[in-house]
N, C-alpha and C. Protein backbone atom coordinates (compact mmCIF):
# COMPACT_ATOMS: atom_id res chain seq x y z
N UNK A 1 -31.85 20.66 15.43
CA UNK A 1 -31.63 19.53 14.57
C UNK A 1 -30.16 19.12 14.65
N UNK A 2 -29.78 17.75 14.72
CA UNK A 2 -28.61 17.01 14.97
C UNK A 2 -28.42 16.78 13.83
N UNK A 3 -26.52 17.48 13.27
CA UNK A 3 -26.11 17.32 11.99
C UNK A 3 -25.19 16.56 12.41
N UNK A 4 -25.15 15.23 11.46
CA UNK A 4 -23.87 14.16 11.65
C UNK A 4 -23.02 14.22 10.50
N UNK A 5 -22.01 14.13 10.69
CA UNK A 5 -20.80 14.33 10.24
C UNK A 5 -20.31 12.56 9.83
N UNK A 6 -20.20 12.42 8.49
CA UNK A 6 -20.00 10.77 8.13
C UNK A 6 -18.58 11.16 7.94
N UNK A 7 -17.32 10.10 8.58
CA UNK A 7 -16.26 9.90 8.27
C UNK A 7 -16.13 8.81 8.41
N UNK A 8 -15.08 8.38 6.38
CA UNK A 8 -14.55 7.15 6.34
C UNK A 8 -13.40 6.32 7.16
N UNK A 9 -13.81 5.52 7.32
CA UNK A 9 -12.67 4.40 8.35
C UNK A 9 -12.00 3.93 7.62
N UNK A 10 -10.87 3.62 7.16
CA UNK A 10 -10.12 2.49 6.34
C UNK A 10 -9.20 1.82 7.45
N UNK A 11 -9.07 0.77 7.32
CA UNK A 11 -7.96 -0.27 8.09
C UNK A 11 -7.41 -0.74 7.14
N UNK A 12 -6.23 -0.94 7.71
CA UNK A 12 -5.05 -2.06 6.86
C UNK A 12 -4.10 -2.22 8.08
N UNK A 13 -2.78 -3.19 7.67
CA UNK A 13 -2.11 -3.17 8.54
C UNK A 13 -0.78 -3.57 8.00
N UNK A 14 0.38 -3.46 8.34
CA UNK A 14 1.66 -4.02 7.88
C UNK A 14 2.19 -4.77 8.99
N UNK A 15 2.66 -6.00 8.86
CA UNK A 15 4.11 -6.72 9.56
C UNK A 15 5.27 -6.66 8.77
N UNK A 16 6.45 -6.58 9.65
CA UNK A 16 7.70 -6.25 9.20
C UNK A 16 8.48 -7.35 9.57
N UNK A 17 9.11 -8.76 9.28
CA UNK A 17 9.86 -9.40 10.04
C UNK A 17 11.37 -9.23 9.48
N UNK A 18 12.50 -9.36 10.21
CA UNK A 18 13.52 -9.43 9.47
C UNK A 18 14.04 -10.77 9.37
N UNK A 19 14.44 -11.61 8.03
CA UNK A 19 15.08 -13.00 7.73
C UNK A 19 16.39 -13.04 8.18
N UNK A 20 17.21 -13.08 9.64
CA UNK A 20 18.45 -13.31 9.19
C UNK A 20 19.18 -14.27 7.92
N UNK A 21 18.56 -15.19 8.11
CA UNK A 21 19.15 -16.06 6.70
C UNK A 21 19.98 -15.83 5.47
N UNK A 22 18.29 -14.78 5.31
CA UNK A 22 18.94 -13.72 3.84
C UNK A 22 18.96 -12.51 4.17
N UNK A 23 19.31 -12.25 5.05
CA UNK A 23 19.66 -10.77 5.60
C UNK A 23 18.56 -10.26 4.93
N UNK A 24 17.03 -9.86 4.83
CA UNK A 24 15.96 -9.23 4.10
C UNK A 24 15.20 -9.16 5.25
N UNK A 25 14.20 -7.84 4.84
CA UNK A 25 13.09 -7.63 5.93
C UNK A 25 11.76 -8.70 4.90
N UNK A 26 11.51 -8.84 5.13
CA UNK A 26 9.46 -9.51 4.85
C UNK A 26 8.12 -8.71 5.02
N UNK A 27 7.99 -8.02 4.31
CA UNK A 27 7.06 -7.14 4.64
C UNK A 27 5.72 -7.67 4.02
N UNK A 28 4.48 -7.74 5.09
CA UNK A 28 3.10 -8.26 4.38
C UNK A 28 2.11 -6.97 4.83
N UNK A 29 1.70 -6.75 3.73
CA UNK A 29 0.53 -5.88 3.76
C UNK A 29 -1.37 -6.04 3.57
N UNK A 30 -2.19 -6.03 4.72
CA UNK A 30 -3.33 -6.52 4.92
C UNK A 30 -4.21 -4.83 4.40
N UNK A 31 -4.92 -4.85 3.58
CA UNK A 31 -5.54 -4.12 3.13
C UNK A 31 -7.12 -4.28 2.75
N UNK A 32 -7.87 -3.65 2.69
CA UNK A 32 -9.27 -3.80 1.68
C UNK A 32 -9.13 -3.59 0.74
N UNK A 33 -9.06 -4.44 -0.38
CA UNK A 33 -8.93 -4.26 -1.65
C UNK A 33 -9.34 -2.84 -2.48
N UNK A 34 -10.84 -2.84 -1.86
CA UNK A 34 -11.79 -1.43 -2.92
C UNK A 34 -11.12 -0.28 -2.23
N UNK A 35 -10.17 -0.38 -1.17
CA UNK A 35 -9.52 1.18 -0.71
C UNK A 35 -8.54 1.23 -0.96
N UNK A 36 -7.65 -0.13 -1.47
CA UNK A 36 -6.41 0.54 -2.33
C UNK A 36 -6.53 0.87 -3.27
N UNK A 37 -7.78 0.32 -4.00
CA UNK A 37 -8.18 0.17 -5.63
C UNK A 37 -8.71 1.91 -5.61
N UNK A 38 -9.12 2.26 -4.97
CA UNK A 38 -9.77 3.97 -4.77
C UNK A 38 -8.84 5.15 -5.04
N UNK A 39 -7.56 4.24 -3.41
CA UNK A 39 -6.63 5.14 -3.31
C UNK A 39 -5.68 5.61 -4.26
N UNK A 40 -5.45 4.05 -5.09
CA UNK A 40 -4.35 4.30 -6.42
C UNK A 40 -5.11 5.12 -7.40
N UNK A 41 -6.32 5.01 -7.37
CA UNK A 41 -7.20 5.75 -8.73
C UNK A 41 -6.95 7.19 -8.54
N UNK A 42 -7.34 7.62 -7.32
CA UNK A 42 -7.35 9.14 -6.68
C UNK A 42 -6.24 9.68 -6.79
N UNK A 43 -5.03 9.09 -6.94
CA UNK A 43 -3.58 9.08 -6.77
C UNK A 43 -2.75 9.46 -8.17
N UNK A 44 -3.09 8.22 -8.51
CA UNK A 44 -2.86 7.78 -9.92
C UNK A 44 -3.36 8.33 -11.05
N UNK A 45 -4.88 8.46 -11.16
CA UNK A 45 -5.66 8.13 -12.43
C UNK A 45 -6.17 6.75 -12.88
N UNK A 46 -7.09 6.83 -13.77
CA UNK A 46 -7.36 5.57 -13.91
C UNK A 46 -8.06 4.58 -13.16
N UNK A 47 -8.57 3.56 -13.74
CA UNK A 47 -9.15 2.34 -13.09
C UNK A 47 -8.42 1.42 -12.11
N UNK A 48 -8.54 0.74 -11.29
CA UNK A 48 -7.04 -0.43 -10.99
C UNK A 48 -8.40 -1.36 -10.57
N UNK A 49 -8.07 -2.62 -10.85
CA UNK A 49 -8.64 -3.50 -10.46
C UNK A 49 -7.73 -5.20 -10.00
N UNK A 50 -7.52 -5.57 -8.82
CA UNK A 50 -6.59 -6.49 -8.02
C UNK A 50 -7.22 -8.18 -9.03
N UNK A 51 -8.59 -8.33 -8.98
CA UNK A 51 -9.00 -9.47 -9.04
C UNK A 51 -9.15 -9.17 -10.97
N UNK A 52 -8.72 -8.02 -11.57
CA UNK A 52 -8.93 -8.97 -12.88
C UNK A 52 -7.38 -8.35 -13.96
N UNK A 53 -6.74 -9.54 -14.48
CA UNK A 53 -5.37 -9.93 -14.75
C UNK A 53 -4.70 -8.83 -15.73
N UNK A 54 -5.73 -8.03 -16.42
CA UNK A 54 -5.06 -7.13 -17.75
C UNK A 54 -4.70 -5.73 -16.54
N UNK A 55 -4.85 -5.76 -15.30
CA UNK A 55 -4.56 -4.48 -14.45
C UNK A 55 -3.20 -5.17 -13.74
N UNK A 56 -2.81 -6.43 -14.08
CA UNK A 56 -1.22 -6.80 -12.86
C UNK A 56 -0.36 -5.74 -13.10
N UNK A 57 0.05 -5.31 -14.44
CA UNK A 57 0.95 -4.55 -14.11
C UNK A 57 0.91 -3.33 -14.25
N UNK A 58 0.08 -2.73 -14.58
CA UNK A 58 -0.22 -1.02 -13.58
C UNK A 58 -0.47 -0.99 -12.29
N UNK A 59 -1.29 -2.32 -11.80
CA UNK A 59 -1.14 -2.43 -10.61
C UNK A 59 0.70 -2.19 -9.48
N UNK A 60 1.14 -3.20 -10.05
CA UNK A 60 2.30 -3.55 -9.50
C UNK A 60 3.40 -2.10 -9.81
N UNK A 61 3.24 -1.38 -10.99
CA UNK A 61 3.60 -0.60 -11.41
C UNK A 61 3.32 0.83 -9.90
N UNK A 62 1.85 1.01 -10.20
CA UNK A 62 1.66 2.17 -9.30
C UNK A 62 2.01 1.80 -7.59
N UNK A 63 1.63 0.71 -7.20
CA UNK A 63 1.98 -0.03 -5.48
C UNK A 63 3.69 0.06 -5.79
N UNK A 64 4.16 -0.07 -6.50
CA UNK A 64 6.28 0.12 -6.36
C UNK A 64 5.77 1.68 -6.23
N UNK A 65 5.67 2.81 -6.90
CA UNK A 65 5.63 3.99 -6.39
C UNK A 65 4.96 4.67 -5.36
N UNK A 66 3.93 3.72 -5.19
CA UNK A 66 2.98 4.63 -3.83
C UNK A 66 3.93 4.08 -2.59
N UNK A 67 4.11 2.45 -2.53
CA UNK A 67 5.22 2.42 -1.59
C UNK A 67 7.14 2.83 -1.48
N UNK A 68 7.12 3.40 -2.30
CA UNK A 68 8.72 4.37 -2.51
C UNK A 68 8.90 5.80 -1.95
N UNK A 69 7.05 6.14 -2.00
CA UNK A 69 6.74 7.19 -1.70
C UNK A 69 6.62 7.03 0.17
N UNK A 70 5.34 6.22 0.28
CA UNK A 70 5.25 6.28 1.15
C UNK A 70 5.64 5.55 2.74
N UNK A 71 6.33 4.19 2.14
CA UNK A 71 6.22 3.34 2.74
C UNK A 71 8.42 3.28 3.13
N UNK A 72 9.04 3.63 4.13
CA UNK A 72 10.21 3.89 4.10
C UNK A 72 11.15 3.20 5.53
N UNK A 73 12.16 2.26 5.60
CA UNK A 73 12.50 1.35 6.19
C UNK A 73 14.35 2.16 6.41
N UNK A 74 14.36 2.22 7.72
CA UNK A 74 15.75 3.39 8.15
C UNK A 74 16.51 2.41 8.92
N UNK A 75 17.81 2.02 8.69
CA UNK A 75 18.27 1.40 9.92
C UNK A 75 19.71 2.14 9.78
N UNK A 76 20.57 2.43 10.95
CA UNK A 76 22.04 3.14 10.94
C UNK A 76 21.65 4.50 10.47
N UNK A 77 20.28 5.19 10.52
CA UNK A 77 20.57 6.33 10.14
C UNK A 77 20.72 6.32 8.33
N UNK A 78 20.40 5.66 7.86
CA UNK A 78 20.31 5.34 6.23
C UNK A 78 18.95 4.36 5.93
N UNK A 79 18.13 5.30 5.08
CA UNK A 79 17.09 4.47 4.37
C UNK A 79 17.17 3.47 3.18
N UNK A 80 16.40 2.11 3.36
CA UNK A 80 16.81 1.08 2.80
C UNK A 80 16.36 1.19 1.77
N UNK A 81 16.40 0.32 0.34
CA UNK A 81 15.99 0.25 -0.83
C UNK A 81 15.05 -0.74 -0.96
């Protein structure tokens, strides 16, 4: 008997551009909503929900720490803020 083994896929993706203008990077992040909404729960605690308005700022709250944590931008040998 053939035992299959289910593993989850998640995709997302980041672009990074830098503005000379305002000397700033631009960072856009492409995600599935229900796998960040999972990931912050698993992470976090709690519910998070993107599409309804009383979660903006635990939302915005926990995404500043998951990306402080995880998400990290080095140039000269010094990481950026």
């Amino acid at each position: 008997m053939e035992r299959k083994v289910v593993h989850p896929y998640h995709v997302g993706s980041v672009e990074i551009n830098y503005n000379s203008k305002s000397k700033t990077f631009e960072v856009t992040g492409r995600f599935f909503l229900d796998d960040m909404e999972n990931g912050l729960s698993k992470k976090y605690g709690g519910s998070f929900h993107f599409n309804d308005e009383k979660y903006k700022a635990k939302l915005n709250e926990s995404l500043q720490k998951y990306c402080q944590e995880y998400f990290k931008l080095k140039t000269d040998n010094k990481f950026l803020k």
